[in-house]
ModelCIF file with pLDDT and N, C-alpha, C, O atoms, coordinates in Angstrom:
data_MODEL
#
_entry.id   MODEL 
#
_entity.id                         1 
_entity.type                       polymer 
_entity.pdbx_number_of_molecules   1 
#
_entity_poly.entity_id                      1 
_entity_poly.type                           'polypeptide(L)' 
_entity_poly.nstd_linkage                   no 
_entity_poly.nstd_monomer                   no 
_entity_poly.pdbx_seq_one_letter_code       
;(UNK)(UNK)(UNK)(UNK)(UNK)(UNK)(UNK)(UNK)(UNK)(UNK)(UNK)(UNK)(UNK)(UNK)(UNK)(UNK)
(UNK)(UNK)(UNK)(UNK)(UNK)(UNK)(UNK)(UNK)(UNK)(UNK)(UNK)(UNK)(UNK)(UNK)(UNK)(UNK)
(UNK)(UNK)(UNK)
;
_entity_poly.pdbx_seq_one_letter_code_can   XXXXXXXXXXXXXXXXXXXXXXXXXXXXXXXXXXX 
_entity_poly.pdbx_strand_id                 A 
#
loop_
_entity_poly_seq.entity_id 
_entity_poly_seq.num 
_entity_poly_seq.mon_id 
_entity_poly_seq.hetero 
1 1  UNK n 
1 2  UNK n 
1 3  UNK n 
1 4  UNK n 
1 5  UNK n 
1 6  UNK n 
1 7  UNK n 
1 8  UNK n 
1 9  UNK n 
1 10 UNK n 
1 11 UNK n 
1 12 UNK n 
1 13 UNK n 
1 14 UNK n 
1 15 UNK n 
1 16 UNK n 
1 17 UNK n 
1 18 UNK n 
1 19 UNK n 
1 20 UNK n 
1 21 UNK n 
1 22 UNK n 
1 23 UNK n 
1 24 UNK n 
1 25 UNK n 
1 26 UNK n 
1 27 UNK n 
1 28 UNK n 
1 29 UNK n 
1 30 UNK n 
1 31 UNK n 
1 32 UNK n 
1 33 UNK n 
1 34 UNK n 
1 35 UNK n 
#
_struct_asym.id          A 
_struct_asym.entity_id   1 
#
loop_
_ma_qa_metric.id 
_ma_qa_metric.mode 
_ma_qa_metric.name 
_ma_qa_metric.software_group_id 
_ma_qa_metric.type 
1 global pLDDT . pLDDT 
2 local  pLDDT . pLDDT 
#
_ma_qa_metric_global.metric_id      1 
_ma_qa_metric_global.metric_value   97.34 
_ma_qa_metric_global.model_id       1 
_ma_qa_metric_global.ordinal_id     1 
#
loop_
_ma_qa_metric_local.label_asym_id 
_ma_qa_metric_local.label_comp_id 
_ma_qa_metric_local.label_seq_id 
_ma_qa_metric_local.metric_id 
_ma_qa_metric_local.metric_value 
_ma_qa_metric_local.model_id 
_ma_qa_metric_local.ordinal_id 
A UNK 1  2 98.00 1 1  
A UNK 2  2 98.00 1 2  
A UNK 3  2 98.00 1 3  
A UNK 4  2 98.00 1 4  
A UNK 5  2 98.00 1 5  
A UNK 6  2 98.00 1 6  
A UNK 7  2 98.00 1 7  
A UNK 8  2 98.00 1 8  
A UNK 9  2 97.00 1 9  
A UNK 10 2 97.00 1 10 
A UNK 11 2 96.00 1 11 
A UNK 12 2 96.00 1 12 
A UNK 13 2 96.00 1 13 
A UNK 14 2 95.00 1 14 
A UNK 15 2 96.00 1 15 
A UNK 16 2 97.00 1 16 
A UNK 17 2 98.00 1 17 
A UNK 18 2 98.00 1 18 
A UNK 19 2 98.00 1 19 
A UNK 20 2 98.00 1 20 
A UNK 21 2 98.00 1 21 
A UNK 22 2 98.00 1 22 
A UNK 23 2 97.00 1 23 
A UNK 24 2 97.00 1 24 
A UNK 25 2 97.00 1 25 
A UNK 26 2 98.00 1 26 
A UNK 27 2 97.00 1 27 
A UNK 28 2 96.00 1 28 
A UNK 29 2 97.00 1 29 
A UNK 30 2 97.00 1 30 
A UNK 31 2 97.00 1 31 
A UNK 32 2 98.00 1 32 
A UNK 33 2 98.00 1 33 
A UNK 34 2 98.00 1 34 
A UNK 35 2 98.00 1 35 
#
loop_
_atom_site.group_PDB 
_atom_site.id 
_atom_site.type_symbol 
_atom_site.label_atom_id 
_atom_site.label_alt_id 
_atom_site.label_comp_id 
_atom_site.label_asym_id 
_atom_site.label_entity_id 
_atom_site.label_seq_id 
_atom_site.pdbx_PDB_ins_code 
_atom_site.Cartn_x 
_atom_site.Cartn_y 
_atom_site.Cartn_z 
_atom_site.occupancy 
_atom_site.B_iso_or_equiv 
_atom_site.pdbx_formal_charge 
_atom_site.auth_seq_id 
_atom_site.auth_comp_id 
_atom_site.auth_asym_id 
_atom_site.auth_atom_id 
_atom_site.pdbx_PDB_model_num 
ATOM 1   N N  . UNK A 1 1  ? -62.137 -260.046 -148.454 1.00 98.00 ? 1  UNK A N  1 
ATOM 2   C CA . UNK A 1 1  ? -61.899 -258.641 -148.174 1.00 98.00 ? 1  UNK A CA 1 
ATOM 3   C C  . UNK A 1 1  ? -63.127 -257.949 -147.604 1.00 98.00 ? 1  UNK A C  1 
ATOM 4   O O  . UNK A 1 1  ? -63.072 -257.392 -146.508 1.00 98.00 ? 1  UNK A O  1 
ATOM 5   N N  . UNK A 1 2  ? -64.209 -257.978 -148.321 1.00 98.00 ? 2  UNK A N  1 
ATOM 6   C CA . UNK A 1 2  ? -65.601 -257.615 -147.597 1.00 98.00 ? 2  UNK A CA 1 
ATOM 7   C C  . UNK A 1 2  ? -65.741 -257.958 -146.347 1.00 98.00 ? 2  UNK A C  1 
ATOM 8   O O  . UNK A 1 2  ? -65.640 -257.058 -145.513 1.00 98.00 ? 2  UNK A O  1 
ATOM 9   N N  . UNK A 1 3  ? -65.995 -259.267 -145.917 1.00 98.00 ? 3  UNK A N  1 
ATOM 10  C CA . UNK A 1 3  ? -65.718 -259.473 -144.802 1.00 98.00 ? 3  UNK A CA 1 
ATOM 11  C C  . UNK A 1 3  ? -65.299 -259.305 -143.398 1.00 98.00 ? 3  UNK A C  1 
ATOM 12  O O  . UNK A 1 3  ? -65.834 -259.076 -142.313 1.00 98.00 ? 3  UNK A O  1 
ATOM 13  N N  . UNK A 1 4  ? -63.975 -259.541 -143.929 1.00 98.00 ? 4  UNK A N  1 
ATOM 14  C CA . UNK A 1 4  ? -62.469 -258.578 -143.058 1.00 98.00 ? 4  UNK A CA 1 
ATOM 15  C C  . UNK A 1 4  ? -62.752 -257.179 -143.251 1.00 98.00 ? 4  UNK A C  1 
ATOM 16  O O  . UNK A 1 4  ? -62.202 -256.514 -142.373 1.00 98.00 ? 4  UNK A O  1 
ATOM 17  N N  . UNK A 1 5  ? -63.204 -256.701 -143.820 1.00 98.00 ? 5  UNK A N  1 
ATOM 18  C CA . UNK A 1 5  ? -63.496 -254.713 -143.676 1.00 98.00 ? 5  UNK A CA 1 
ATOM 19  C C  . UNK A 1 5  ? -64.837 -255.282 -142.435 1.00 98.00 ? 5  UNK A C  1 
ATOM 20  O O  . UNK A 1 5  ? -64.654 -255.279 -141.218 1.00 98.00 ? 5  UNK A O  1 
ATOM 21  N N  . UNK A 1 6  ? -66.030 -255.694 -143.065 1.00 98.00 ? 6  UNK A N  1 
ATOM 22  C CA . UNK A 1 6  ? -66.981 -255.407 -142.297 1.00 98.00 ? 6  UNK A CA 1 
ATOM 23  C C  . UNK A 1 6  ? -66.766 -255.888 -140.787 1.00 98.00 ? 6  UNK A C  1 
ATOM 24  O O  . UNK A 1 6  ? -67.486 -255.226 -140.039 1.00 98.00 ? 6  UNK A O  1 
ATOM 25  N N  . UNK A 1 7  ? -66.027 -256.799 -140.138 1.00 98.00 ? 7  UNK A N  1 
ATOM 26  C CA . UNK A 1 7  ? -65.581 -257.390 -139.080 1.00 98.00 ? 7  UNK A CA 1 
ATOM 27  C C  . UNK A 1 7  ? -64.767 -256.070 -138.612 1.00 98.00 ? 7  UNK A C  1 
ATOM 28  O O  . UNK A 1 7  ? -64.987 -255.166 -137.807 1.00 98.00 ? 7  UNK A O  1 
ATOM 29  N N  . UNK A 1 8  ? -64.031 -256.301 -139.238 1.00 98.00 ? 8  UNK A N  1 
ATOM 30  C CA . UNK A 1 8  ? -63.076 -254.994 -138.659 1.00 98.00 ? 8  UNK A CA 1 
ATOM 31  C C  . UNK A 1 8  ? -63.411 -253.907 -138.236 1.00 98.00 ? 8  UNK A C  1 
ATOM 32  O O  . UNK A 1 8  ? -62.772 -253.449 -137.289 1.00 98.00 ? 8  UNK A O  1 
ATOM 33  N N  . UNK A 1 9  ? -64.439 -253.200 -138.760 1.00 97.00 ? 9  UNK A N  1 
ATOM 34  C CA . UNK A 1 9  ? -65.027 -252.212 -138.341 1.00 97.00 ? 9  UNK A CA 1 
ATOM 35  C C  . UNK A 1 9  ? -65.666 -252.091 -137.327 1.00 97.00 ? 9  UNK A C  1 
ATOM 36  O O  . UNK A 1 9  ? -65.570 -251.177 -136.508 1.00 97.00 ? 9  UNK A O  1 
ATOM 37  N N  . UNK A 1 10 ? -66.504 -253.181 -137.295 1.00 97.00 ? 10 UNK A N  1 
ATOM 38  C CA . UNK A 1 10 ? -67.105 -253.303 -136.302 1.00 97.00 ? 10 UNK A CA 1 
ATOM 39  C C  . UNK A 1 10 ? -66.704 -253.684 -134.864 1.00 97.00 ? 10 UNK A C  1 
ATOM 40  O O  . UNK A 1 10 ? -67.295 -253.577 -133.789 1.00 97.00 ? 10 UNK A O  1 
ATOM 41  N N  . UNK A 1 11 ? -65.447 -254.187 -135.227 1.00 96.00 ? 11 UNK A N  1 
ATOM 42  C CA . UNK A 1 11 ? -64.248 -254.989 -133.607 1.00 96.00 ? 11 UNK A CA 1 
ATOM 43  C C  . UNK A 1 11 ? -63.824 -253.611 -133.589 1.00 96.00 ? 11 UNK A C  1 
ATOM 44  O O  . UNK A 1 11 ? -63.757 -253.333 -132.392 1.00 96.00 ? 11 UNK A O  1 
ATOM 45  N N  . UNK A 1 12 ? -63.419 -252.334 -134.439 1.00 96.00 ? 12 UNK A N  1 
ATOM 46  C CA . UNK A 1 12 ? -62.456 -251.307 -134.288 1.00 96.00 ? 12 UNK A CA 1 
ATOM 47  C C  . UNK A 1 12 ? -63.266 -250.208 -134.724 1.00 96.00 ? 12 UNK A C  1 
ATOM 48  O O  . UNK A 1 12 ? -62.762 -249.637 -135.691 1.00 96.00 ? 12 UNK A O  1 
ATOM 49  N N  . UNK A 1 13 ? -64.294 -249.746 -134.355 1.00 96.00 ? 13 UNK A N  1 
ATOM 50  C CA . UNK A 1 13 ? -65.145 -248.860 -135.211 1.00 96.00 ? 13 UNK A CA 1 
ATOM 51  C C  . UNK A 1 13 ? -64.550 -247.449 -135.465 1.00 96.00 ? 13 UNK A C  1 
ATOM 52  O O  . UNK A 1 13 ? -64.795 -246.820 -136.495 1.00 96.00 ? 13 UNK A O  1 
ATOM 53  N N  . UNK A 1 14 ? -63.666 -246.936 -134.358 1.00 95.00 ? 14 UNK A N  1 
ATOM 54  C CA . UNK A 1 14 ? -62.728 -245.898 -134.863 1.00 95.00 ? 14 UNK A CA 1 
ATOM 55  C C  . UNK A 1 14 ? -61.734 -246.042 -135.351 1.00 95.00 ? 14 UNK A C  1 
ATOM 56  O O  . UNK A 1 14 ? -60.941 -245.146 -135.059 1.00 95.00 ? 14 UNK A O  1 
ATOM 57  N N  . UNK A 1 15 ? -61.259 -246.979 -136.169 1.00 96.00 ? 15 UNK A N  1 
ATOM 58  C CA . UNK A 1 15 ? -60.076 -247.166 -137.409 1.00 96.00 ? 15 UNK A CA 1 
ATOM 59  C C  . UNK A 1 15 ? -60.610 -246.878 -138.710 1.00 96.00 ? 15 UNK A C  1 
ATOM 60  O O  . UNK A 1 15 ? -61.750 -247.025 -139.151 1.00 96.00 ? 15 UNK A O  1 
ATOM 61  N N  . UNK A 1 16 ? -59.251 -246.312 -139.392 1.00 97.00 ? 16 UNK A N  1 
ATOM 62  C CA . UNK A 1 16 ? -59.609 -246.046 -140.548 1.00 97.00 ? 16 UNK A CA 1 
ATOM 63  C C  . UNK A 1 16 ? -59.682 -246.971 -141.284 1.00 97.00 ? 16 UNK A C  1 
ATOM 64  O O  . UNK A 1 16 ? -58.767 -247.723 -140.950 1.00 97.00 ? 16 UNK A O  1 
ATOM 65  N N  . UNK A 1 17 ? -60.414 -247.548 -142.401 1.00 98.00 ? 17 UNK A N  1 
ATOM 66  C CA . UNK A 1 17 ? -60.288 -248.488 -143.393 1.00 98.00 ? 17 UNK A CA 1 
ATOM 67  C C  . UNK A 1 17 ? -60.182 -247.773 -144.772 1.00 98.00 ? 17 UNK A C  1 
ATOM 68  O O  . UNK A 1 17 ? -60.972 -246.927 -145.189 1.00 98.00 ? 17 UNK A O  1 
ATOM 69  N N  . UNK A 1 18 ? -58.968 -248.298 -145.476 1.00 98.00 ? 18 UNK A N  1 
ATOM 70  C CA . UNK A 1 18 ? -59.048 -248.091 -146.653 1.00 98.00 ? 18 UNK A CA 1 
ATOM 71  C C  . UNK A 1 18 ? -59.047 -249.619 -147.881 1.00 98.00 ? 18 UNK A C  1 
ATOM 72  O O  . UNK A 1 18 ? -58.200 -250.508 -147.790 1.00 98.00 ? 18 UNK A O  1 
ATOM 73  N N  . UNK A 1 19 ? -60.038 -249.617 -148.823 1.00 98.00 ? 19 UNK A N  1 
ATOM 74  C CA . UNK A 1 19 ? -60.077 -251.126 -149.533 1.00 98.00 ? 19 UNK A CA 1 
ATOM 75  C C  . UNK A 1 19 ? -59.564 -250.722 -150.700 1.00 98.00 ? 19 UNK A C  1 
ATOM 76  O O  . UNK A 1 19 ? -59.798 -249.711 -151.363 1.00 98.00 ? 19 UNK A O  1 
ATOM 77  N N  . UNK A 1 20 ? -58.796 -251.676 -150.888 1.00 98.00 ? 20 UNK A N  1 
ATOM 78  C CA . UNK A 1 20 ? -58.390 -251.192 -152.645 1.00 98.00 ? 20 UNK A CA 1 
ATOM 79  C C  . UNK A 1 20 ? -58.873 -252.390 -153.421 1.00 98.00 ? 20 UNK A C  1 
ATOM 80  O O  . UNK A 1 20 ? -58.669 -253.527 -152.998 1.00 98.00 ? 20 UNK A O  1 
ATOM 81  N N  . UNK A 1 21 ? -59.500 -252.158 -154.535 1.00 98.00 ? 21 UNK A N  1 
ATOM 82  C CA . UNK A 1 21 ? -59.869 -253.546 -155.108 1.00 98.00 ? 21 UNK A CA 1 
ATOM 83  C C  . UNK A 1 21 ? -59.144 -253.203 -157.158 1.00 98.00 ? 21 UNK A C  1 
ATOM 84  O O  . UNK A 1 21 ? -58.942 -252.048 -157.534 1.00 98.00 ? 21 UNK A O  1 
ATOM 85  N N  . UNK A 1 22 ? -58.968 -254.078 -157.836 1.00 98.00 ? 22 UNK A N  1 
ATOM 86  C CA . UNK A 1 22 ? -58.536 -253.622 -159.082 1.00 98.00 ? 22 UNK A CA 1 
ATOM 87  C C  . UNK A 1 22 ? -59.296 -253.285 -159.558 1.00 98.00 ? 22 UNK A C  1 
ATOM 88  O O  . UNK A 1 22 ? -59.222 -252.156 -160.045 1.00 98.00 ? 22 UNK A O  1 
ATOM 89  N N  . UNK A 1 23 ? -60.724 -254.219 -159.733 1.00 97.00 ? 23 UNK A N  1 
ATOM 90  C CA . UNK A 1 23 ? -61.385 -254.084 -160.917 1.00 97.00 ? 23 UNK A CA 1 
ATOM 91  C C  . UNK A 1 23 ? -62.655 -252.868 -159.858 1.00 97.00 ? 23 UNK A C  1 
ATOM 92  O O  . UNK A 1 23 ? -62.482 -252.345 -158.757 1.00 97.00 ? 23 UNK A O  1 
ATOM 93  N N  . UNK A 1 24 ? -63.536 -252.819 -160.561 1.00 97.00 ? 24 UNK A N  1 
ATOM 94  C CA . UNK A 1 24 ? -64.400 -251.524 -160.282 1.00 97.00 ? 24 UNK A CA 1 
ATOM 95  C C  . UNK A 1 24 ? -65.369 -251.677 -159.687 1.00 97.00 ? 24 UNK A C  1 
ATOM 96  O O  . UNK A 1 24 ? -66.196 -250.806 -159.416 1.00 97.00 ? 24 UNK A O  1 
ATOM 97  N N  . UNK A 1 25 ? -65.398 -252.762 -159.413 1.00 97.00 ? 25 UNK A N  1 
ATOM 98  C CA . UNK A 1 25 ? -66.908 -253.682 -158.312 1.00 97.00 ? 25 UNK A CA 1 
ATOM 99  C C  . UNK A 1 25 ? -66.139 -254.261 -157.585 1.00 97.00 ? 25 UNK A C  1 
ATOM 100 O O  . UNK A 1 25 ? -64.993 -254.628 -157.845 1.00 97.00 ? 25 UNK A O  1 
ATOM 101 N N  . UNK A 1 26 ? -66.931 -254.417 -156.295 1.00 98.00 ? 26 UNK A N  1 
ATOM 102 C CA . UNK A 1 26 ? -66.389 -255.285 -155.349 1.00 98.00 ? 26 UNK A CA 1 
ATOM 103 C C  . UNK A 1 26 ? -66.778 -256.541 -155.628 1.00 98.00 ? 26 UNK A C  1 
ATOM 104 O O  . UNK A 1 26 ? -67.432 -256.717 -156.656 1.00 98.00 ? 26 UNK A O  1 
ATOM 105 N N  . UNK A 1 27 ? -66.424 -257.776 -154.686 1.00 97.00 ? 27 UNK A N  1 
ATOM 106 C CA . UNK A 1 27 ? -67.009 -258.701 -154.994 1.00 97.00 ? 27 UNK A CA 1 
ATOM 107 C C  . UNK A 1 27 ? -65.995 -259.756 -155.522 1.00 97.00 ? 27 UNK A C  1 
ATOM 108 O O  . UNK A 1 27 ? -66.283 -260.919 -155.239 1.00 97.00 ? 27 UNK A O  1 
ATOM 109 N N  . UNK A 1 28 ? -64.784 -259.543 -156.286 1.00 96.00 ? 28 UNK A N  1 
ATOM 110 C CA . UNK A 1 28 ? -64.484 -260.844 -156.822 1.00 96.00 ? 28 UNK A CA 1 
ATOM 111 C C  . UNK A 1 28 ? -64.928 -261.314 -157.789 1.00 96.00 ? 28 UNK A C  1 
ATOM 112 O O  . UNK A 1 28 ? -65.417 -260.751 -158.769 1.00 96.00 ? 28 UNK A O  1 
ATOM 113 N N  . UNK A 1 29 ? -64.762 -262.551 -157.541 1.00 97.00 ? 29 UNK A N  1 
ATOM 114 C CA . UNK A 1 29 ? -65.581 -264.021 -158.548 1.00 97.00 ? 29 UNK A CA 1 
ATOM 115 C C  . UNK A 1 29 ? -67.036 -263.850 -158.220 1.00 97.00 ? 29 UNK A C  1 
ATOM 116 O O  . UNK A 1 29 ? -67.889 -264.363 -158.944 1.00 97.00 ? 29 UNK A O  1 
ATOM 117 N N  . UNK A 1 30 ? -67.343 -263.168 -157.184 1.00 97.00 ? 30 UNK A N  1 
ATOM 118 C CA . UNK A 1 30 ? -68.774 -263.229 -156.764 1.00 97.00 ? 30 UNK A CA 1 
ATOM 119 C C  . UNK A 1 30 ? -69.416 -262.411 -157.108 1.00 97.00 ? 30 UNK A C  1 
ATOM 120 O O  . UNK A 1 30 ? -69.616 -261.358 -156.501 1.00 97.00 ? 30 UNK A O  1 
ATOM 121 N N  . UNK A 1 31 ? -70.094 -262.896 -158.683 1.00 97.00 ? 31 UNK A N  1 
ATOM 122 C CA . UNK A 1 31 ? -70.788 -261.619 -159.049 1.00 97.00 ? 31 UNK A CA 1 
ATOM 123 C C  . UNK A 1 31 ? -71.609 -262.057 -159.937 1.00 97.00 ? 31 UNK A C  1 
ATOM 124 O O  . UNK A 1 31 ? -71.400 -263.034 -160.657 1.00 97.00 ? 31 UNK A O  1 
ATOM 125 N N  . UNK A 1 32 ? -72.512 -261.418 -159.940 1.00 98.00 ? 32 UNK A N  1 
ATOM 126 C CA . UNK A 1 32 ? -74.375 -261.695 -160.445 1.00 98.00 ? 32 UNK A CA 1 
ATOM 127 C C  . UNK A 1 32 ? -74.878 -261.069 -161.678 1.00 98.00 ? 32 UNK A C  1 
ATOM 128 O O  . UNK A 1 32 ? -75.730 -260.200 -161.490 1.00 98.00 ? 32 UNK A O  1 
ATOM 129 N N  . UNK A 1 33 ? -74.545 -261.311 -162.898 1.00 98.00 ? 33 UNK A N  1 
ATOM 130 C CA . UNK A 1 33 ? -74.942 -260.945 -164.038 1.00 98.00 ? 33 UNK A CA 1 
ATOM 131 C C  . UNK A 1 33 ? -76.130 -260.725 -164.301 1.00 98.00 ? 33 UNK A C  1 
ATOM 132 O O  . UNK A 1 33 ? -76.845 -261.719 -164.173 1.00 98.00 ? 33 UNK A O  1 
ATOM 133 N N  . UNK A 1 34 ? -76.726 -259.628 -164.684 1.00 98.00 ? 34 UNK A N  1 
ATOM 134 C CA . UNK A 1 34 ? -78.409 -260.036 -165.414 1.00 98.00 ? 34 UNK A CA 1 
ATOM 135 C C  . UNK A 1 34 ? -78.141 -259.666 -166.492 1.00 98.00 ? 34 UNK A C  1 
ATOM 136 O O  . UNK A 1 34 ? -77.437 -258.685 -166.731 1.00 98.00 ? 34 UNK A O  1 
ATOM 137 N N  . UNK A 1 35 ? -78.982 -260.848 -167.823 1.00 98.00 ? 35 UNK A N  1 
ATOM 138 C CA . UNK A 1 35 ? -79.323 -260.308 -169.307 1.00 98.00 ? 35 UNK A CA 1 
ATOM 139 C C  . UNK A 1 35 ? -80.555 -260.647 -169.433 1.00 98.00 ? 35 UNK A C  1 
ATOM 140 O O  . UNK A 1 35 ? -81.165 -260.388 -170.471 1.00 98.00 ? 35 UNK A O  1 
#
């Protein structure tokens, strides 16, 4: 999804983008904990 927004924007820079994601961070599985 990141991706595809940031591509997109940039191939279509006057379109609107809207992202919906569930949880409250982007990212997915891809995500970087610190303790």
């Amino acid at each position: 999804g990141l991706a595809t927004a940031f591509y997109l924007k940039r191939a279509l820079p006057a379109a609107d983008l809207v992202v919906f994601e569930a949880e409250q961070r982007a990212g997915g599985k891809l995500q970087t904990v610190e303790i």
